[in-house]
Protein backbone atom coordinates (compact mmCIF):
# COMPACT_ATOMS: atom_id res chain seq x y z
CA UNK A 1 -4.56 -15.80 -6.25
CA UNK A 2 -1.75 -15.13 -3.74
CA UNK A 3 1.68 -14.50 -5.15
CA UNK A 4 4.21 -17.11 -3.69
CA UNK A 5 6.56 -15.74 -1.87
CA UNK A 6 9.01 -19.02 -1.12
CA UNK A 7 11.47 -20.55 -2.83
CA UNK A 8 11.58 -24.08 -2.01
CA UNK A 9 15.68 -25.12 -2.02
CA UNK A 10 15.47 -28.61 -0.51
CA UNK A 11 13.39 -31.54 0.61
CA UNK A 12 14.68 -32.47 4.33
CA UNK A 13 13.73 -36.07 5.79
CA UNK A 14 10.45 -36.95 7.21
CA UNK A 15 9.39 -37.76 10.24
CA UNK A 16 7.13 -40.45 11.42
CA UNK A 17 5.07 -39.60 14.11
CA UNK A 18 4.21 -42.31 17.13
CA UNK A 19 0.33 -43.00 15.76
CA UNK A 20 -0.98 -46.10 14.51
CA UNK A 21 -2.06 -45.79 11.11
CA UNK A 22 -1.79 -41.49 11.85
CA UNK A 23 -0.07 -38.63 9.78
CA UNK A 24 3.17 -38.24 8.63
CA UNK A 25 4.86 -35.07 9.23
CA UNK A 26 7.10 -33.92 6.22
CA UNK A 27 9.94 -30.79 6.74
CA UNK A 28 10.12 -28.42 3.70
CA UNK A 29 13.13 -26.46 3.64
CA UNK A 30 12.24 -22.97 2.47
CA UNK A 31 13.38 -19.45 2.24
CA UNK A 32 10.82 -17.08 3.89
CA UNK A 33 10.58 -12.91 2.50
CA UNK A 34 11.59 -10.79 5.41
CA UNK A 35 10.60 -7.68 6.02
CA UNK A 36 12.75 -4.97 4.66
CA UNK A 37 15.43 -3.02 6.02
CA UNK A 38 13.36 -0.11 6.51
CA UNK A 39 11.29 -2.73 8.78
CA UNK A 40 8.10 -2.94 6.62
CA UNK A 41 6.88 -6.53 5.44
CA UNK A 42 5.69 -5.34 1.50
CA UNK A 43 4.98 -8.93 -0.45
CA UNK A 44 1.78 -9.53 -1.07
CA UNK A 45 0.87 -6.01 -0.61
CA UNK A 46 -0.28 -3.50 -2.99
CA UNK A 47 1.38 0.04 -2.99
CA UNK A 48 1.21 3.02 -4.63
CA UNK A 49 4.17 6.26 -5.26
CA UNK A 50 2.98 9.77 -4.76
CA UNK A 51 5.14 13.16 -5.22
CA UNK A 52 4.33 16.35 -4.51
CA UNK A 53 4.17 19.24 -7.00
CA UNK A 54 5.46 22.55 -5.56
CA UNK A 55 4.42 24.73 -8.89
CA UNK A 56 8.02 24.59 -10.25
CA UNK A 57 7.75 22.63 -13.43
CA UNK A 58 11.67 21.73 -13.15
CA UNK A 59 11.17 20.88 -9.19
CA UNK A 60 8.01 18.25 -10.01
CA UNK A 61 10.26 17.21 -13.60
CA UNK A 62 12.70 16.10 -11.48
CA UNK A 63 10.71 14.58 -8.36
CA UNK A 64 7.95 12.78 -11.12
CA UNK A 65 11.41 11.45 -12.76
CA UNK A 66 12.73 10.38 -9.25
CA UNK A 67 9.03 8.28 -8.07
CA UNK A 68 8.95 6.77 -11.11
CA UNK A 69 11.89 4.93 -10.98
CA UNK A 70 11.67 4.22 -7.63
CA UNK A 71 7.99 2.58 -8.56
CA UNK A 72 9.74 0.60 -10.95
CA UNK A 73 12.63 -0.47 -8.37
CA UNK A 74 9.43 -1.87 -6.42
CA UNK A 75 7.60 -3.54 -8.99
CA UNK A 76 10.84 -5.44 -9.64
CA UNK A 77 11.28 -6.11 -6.48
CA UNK A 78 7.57 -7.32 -5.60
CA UNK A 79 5.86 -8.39 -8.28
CA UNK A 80 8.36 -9.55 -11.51
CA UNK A 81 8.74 -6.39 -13.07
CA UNK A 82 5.29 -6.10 -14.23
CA UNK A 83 3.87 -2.14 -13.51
CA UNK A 84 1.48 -2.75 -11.28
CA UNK A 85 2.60 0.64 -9.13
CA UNK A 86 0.74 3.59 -10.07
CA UNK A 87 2.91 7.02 -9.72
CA UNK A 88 0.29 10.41 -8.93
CA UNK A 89 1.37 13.59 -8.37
CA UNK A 90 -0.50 15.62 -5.58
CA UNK A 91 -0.30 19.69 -5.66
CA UNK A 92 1.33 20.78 -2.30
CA UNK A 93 -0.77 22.89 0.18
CA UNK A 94 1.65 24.32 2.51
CA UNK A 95 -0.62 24.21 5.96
CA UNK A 96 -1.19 20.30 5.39
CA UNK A 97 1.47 18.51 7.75
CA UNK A 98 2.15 15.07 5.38
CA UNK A 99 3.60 12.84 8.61
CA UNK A 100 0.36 13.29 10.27
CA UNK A 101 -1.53 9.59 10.19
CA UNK A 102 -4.62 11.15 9.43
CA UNK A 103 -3.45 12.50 6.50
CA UNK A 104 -1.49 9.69 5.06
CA UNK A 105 -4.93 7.65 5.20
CA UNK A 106 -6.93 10.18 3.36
CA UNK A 107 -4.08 9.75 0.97
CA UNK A 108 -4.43 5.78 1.18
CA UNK A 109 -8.15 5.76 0.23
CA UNK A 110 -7.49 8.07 -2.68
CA UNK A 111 -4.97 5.88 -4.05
CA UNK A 112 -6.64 2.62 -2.69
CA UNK A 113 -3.47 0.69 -1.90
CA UNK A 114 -2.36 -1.31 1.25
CA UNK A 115 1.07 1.13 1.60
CA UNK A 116 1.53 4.89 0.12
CA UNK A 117 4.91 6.36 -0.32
CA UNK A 118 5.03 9.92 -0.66
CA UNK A 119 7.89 12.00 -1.79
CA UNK A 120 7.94 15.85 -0.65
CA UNK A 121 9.27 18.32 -3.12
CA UNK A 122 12.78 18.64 -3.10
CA UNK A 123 14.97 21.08 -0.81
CA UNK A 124 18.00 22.25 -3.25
CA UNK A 125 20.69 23.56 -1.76
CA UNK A 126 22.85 26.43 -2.74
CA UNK A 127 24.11 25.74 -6.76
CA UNK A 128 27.61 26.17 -7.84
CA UNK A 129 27.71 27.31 -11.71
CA UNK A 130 30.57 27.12 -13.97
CA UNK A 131 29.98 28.45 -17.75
CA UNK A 132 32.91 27.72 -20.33
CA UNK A 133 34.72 28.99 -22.84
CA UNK A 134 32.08 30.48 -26.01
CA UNK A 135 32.17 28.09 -28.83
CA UNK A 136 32.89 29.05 -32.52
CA UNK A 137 29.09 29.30 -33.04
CA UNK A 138 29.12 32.42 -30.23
CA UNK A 139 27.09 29.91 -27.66
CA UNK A 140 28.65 28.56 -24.34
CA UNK A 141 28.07 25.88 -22.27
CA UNK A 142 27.02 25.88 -18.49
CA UNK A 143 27.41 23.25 -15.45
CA UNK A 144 25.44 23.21 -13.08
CA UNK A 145 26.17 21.31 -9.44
CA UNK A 146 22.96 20.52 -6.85
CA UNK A 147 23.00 19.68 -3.74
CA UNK A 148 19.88 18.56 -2.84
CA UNK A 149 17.20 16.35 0.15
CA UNK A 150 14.45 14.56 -0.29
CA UNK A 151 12.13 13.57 2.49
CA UNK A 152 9.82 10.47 1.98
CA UNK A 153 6.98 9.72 3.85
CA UNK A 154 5.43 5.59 3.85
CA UNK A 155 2.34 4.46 5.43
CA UNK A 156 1.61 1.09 5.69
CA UNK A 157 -2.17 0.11 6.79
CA UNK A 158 -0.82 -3.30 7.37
CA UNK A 159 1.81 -2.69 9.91
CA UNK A 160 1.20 -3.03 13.53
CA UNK A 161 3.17 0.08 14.20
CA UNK A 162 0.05 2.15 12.67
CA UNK A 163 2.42 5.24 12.28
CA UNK A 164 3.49 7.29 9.49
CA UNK A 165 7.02 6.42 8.60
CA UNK A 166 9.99 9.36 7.57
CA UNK A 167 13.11 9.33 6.14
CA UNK A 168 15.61 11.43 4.27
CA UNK A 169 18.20 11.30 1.71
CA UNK A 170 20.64 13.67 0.37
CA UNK A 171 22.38 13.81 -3.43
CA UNK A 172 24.14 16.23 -5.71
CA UNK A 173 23.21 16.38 -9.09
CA UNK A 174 25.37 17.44 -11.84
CA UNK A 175 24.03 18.78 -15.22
CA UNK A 176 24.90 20.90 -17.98
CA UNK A 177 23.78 22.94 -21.08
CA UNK A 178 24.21 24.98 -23.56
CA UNK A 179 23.29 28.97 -23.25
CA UNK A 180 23.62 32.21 -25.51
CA UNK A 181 24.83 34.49 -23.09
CA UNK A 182 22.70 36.85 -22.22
CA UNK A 183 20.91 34.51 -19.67
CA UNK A 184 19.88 35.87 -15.91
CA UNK A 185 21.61 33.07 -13.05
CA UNK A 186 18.00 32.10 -12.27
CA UNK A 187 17.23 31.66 -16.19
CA UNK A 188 20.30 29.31 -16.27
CA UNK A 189 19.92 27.47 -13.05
CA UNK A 190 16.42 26.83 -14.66
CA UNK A 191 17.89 25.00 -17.96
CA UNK A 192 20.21 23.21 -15.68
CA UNK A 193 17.12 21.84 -13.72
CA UNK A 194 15.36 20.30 -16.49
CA UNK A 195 18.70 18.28 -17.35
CA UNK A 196 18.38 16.30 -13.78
CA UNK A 197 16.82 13.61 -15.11
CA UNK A 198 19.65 11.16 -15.11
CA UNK A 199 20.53 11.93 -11.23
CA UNK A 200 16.59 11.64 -10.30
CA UNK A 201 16.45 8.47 -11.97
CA UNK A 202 19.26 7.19 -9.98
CA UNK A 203 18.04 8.57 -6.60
CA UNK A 204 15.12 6.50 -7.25
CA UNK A 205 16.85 3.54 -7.66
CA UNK A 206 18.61 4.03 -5.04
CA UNK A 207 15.82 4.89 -2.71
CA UNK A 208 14.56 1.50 -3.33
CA UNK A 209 17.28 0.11 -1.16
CA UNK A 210 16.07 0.38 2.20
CA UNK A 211 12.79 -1.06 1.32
CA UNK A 212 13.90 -4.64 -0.87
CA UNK A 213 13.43 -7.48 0.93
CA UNK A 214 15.35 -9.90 2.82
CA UNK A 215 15.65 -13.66 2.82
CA UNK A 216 15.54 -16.47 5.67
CA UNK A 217 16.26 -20.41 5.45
CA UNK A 218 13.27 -21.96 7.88
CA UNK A 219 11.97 -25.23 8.15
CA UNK A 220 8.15 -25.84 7.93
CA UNK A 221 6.14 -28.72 8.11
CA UNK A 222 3.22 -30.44 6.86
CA UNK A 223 0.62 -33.39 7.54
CA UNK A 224 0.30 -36.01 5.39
CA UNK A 225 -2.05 -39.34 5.92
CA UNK A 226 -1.74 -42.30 3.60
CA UNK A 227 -4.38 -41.32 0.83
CA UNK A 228 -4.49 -40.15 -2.55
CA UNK A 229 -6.34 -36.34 -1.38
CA UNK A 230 -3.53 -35.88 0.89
CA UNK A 231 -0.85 -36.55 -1.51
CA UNK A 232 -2.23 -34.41 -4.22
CA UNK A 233 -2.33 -31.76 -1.68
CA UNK A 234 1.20 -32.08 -0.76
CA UNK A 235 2.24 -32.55 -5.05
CA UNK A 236 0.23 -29.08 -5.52
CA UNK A 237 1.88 -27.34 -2.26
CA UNK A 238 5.38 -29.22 -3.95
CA UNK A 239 4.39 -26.60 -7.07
CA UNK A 240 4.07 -23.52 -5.30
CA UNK A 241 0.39 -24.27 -6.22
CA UNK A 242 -1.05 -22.98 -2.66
CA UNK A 243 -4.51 -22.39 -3.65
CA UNK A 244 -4.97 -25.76 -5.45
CA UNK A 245 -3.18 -27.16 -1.73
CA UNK A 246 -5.45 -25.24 0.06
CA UNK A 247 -8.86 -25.98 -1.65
CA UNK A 248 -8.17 -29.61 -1.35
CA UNK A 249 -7.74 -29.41 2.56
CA UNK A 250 -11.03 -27.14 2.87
CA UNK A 251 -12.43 -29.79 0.85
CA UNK A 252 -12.10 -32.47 3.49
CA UNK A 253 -12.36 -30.43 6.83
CA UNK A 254 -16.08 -32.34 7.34
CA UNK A 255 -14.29 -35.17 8.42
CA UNK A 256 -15.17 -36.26 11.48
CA UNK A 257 -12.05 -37.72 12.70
CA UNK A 258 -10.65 -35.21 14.90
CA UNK A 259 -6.71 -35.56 14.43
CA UNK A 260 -7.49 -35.71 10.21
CA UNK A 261 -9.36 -32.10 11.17
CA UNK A 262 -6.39 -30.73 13.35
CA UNK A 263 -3.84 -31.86 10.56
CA UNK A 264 -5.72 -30.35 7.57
CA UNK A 265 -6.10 -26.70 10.03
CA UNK A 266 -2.53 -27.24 10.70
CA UNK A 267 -1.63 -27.15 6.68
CA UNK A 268 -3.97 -24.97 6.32
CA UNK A 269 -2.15 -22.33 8.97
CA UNK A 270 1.52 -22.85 7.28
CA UNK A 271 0.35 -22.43 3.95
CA UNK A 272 -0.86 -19.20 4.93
CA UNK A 273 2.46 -18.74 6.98
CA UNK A 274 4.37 -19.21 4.06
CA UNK A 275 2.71 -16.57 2.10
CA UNK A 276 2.75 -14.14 4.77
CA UNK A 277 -0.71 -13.38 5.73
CA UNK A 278 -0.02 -14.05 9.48
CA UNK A 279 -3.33 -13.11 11.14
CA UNK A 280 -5.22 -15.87 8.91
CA UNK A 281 -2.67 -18.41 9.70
CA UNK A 282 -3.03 -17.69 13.46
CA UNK A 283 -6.55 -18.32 13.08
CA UNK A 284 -6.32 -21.73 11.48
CA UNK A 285 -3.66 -22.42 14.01
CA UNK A 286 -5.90 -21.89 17.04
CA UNK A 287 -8.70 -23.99 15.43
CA UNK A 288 -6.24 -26.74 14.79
CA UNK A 289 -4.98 -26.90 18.65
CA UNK A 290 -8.87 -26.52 19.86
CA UNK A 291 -9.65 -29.46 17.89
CA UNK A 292 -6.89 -31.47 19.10
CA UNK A 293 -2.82 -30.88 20.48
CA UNK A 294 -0.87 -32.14 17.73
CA UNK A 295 3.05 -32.23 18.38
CA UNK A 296 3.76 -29.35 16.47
CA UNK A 297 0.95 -27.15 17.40
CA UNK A 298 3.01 -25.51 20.29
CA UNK A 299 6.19 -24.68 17.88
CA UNK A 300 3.57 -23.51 14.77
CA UNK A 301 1.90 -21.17 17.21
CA UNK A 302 5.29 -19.46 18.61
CA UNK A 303 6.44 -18.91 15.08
CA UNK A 304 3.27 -17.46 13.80
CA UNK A 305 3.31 -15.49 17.19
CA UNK A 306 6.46 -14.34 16.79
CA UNK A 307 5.67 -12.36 13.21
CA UNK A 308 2.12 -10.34 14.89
């Protein structure tokens, strides 16, 4: 079953169209999911987070703690918290070219989801280190500060773009632990690695931000003739119950009154609107207006038009 992706807010007035004994047209007030400010449309998609692993267990520590957050930033975003985003780690071959299309599609099938988000391993900067006073025990402490960028590719087989998407973000991470002494610089930049978890989470999270969604008051309408089917059709669509609305206007499109037919195709294509699948609702659009011009076919075609 489709997820909903409206929130109905308001019932707005109906309006009675100039047929004898025809439909009614009723005006739901809704809020419609926009696509996100990264300018990908994700509800009702399925997606999956890769990272790369460079052969540094600190490096893929720190990117593994980074994609999983961010997969969890997107399951609460798009589907209620529930972990439905699987995280994989991919070893990193250094003559493969990861914002190549090809390659992102390989990478697609392997993970079978609509949209793949790959993180690259992460370019650290030069490290400032600060070790403290020695403790009465004869250990000292270390700090550690990181600069660091993170490049992210995203392919979405959905989008009508068809291109491998980039961007970049930059942090500093600050850790610190304890050391005897005697440690090499590279021996304590290592220790000071593996205590990154906190900023990786956090870069996740905030990584999620360009790609939550956005929200838009629109009016829709359906059809509605004077008969029990059509009302329980309208109660179910009322409910956020779109597939129970939907199988109940399939369920009478052998009538052979053709303005009935062009109503129930009509439904049929904002129902779909509403949950986003565009190209279907476009196609129950054009069979409504072949079967007859109702007097919102021309306004329900240059909104569904208007989102291919």
């Amino acid at each position: 079953m489709f997820r909903s992706i409206i929130t109905f807010t308001a019932l707005a007035s109906l309006l009675m169209l100039p047929v004898s004994c025809g439909p009614t047209a009723y005006v739901f007030d809704v809020e419609l999911r926009q696509p996100s400010a990264s300018g990908l449309d994700l509800g009702g998609k399925s997606m999956s987070v890769v990272f790369m692993d460079n052969g540094s267990a600190e490096d893929s520590l720190f990117m593994g703690t980074l994609a999983g957050s961010f997969a969890d930033g997107l399951d609460a975003e798009y589907f209620g918290g529930d972990s439905l985003i699987q995280v994989f780690s991919l070893d990193m071959k250094p003559d493969v070219s990861y914002s190549e299309k090809d390659t992102m599609v390989n990478l697609l099938v392997e993970t079978g989801s609509d949209v793949v988000f790959l993180f690259d391993t992460p370019d650290f900067g030069t490290a400032t280190v600060t070790e403290s006073v020695a403790s009465g025990e004869g250990r000292s402490s270390v700090s550690g500060v990181f600069p660091y960028t993170v490049t992210l590719y995203v392919y979405d087989a959905m989008n009508k773009e068809d291109r491998v998407l980039e961007f970049h973000g930059n942090g500093t991470g600050k850790s610190s632990a304890y050391i005897d002494g005697d440690e090499s610089r590279d021996e304590k930049l290592r220790m000071l690695k593996e205590n990154l978890a906190g900023e990786a989470r956090t870069a996740g999270q905030n990584s999620v931000s360009a790609f939550r969604t956005g929200w838009k008051k629109e009016n829709v309408f359906f059809y509605i003739y004077d008969n029990d089917q059509w009302y329980r059709a309208y109660y179910a669509a009322a409910d956020y119950d779109w597939q129970k609305a939907m199988d109940i206007w399939m369920s009478m499109l052998d009538t052979k009154n053709m303005e009935k037919k062009a109503c129930l195709e009509f439904n049929l294509a904002t129902a779909c609107y509403i949950q986003g699948r565009y190209d279907l609702a476009e196609e129950w659009i054009e069979l409504s207006a072949k079967d007859m011009q109702l007097p919102l076919t021309g306004s329900m075609q240059r909104t569904i038009s208007s989102k291919l």
